[in-house]
N, C-alpha and C. Protein backbone atom coordinates (compact mmCIF):
# COMPACT_ATOMS: atom_id res chain seq x y z
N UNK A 1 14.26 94.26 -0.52
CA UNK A 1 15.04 93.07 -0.73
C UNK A 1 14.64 92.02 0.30
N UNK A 2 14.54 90.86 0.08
CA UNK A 2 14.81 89.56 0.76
C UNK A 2 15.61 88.61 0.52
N UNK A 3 15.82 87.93 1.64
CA UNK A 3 17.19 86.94 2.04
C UNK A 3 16.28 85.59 1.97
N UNK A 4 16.77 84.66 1.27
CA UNK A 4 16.51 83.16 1.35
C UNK A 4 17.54 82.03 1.76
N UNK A 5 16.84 82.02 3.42
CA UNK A 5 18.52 81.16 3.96
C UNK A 5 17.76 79.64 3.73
N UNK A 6 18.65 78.81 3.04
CA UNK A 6 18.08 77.33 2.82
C UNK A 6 19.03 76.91 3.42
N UNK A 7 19.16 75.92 4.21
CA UNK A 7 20.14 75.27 5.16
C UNK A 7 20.01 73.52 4.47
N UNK A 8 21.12 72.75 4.16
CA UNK A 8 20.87 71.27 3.05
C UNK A 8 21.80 70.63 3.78
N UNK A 9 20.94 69.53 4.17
CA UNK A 9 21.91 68.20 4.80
C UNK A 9 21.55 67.12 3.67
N UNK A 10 23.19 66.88 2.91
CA UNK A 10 23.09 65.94 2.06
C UNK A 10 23.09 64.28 2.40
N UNK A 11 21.90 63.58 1.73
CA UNK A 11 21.76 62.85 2.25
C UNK A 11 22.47 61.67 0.77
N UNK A 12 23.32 62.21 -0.24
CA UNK A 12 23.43 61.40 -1.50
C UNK A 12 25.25 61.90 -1.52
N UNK A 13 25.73 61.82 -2.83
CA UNK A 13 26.89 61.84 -3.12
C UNK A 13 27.03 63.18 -3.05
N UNK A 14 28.10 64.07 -2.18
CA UNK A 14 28.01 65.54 -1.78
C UNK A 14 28.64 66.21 -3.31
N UNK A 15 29.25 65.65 -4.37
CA UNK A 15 29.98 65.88 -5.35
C UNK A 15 28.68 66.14 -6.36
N UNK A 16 27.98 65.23 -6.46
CA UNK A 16 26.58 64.95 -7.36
C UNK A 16 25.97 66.46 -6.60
N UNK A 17 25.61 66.38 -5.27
CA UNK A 17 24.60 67.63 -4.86
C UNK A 17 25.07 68.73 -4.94
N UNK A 18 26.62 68.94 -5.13
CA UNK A 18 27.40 70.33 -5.60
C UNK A 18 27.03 70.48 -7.07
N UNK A 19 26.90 69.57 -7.86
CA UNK A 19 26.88 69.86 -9.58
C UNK A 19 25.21 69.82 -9.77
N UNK A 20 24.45 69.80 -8.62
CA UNK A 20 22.88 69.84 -9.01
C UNK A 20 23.07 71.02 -8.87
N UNK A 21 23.55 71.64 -7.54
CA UNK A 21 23.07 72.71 -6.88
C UNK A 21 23.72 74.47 -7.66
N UNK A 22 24.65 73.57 -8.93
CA UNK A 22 25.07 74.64 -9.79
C UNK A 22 24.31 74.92 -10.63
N UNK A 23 23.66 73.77 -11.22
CA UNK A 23 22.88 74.23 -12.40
C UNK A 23 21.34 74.84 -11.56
N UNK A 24 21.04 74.05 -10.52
CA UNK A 24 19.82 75.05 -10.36
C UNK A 24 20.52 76.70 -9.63
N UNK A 25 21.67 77.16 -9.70
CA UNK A 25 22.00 78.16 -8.95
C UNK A 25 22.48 78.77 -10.61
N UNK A 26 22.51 78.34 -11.82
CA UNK A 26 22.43 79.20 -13.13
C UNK A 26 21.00 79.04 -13.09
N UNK A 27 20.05 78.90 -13.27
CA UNK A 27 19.27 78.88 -13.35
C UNK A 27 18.50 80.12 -12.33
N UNK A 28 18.36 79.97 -11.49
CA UNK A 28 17.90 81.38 -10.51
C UNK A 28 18.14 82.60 -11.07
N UNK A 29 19.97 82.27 -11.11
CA UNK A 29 20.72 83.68 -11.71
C UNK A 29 20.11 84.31 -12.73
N UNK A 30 19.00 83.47 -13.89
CA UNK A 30 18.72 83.91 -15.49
C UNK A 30 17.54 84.64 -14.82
N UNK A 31 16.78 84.39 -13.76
CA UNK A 31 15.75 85.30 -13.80
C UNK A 31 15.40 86.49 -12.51
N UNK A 32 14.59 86.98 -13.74
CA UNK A 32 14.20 88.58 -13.24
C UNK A 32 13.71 88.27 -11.33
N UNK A 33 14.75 89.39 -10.97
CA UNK A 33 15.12 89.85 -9.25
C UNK A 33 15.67 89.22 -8.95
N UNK A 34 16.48 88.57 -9.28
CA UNK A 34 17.81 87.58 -8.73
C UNK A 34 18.77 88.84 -8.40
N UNK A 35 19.37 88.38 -7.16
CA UNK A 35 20.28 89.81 -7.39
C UNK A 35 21.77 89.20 -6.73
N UNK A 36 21.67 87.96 -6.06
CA UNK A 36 23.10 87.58 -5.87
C UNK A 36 22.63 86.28 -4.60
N UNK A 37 23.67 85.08 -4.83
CA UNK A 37 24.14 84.26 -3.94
C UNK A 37 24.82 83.81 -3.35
N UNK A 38 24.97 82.71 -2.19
CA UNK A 38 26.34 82.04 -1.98
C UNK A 38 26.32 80.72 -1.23
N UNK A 39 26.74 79.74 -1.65
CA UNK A 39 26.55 78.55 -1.16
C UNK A 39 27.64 78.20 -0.02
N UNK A 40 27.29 77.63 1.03
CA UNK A 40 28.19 77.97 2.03
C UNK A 40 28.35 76.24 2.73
N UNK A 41 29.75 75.96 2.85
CA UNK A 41 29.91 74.57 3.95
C UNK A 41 30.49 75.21 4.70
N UNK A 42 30.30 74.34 6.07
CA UNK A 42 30.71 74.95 7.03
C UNK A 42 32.27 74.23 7.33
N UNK A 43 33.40 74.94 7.80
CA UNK A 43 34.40 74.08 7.58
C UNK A 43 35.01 72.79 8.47
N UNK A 44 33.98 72.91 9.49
CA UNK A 44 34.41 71.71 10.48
C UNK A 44 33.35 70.72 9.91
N UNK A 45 32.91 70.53 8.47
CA UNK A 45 32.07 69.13 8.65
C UNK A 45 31.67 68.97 7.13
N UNK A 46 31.45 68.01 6.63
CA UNK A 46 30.88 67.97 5.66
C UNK A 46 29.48 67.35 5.07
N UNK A 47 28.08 67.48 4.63
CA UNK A 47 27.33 67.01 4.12
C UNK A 47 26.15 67.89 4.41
N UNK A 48 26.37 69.25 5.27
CA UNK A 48 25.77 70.32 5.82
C UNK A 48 26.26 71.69 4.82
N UNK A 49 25.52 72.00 4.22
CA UNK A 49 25.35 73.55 3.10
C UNK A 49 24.65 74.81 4.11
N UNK A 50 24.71 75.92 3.44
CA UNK A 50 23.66 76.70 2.95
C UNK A 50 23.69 77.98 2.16
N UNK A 51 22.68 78.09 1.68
CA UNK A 51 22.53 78.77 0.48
C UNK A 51 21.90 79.79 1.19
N UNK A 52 22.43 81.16 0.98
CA UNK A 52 21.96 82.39 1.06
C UNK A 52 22.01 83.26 -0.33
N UNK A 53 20.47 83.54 -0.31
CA UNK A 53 20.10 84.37 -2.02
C UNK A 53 19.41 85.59 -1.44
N UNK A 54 20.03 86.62 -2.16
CA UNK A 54 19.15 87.35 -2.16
C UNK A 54 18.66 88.12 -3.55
N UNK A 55 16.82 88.65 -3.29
CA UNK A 55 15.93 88.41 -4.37
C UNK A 55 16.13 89.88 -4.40
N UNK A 56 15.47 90.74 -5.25
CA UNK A 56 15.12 92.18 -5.38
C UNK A 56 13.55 92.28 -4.07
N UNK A 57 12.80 91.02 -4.23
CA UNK A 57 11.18 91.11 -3.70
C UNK A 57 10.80 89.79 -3.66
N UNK A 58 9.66 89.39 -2.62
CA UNK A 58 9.18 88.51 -2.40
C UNK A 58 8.77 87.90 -3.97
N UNK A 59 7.82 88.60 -4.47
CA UNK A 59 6.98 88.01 -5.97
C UNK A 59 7.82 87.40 -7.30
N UNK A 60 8.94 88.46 -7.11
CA UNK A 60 9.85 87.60 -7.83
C UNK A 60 10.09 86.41 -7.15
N UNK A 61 10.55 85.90 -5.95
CA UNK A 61 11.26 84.70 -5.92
C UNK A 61 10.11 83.72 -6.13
N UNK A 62 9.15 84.19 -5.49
CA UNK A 62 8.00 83.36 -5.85
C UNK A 62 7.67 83.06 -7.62
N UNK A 63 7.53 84.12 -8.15
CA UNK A 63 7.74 83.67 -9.79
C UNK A 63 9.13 82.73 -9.88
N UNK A 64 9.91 82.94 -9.63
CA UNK A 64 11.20 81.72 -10.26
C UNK A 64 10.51 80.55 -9.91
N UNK A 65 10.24 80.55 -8.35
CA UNK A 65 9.64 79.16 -8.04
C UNK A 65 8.73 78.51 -8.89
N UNK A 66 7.79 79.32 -9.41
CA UNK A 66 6.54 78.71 -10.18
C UNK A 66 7.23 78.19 -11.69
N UNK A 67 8.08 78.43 -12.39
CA UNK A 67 8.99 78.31 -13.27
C UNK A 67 8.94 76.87 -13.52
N UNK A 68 8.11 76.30 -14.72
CA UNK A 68 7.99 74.77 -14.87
C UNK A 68 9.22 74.23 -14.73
N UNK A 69 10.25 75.09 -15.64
CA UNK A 69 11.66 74.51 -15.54
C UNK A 69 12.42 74.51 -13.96
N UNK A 70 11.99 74.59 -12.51
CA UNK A 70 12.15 74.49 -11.67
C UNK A 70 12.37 73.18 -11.13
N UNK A 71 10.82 72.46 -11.78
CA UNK A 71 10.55 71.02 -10.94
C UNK A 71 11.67 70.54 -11.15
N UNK A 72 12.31 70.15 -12.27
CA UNK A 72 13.81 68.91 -12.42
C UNK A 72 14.75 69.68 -11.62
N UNK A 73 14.71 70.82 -11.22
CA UNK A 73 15.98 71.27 -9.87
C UNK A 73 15.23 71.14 -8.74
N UNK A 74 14.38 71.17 -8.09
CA UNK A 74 13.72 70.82 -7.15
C UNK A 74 14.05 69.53 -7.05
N UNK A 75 13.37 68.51 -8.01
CA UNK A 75 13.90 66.79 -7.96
C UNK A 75 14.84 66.60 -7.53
N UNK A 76 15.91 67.21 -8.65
CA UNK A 76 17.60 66.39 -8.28
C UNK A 76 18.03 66.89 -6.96
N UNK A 77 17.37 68.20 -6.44
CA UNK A 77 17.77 68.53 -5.01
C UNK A 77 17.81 67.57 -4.20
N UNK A 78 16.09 66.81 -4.12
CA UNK A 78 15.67 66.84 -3.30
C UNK A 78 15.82 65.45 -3.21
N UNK A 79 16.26 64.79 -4.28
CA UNK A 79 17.02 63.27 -4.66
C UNK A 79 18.33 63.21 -3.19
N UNK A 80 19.22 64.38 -3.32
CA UNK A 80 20.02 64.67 -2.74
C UNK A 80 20.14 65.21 -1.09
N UNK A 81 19.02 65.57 -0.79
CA UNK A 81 19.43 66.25 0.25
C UNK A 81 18.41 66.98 0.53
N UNK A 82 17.85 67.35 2.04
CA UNK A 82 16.54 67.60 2.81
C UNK A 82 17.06 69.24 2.85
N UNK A 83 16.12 69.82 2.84
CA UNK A 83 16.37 71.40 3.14
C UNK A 83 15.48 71.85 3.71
N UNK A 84 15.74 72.96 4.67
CA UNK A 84 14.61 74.29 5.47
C UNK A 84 15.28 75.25 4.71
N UNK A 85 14.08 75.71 4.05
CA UNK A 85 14.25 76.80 3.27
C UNK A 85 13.52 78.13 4.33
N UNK A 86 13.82 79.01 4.46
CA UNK A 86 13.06 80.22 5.11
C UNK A 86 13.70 81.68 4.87
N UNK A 87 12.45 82.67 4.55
CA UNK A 87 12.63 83.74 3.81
C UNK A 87 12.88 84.66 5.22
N UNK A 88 13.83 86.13 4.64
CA UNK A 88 14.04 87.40 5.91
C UNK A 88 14.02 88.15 4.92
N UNK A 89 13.78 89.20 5.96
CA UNK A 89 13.84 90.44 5.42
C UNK A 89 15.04 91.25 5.94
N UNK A 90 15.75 92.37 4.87
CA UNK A 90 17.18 92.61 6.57
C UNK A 90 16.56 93.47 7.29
N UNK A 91 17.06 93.31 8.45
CA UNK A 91 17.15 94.12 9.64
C UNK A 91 18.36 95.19 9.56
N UNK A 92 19.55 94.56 9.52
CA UNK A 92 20.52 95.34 9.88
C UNK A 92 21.97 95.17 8.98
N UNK A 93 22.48 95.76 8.52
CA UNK A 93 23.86 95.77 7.85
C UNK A 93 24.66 96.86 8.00
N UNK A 94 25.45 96.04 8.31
CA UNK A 94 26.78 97.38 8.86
C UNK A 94 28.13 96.68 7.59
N UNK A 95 28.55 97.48 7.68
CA UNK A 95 30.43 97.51 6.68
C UNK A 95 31.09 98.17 6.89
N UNK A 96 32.22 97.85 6.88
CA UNK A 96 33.43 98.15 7.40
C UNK A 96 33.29 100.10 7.09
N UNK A 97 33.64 100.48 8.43
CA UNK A 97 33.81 102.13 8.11
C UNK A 97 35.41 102.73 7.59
């Protein structure tokens, strides 16, 4: 498994970059090794996200990416709001015993 932490400082209408960031977040969901996400504000501020996904494998996420139907979610993102996207691998997970 890998983790894709994208961190988004909106630079447009934060309402508009929530309803982009749904349809490209159905969109991920439809394809093969998607295995779960979560879009995150932080609560002392607003126009600062991030999106944590995680894939089944690197090649998959890389296939979604290549996904012609990508570019128009890439656009309206990026219409919206600057991102560092960067991939992990886990290290460590603990839960509640």
């Amino acid at each position: 498994m890998i983790t894709l932490i994208n961190r988004f400082e909106v630079t447009g209408a934060i309402e508009e970059f929530e309803r982009a960031f749904d349809r490209t977040s159905a969109f991920f969901a439809a394809q093969p090794g998607f295995v779960r996400h979560r879009l995150l504000r932080p609560l002392d501020g607003q126009g600062h996200f991030v999106n944590v996904a995680d894939w089944e494998d690197e090649p998959s996420f890389r296939r979604a990416l290549e996904q012609p139907e990508f570019a128009e979610h890439r656009a309206a993102l990026r219409a919206l709001s600057t991102s560092d996207p960067q991939l992990y691998t886990p290290l460590l997970e603990r839960l509640p015993s």
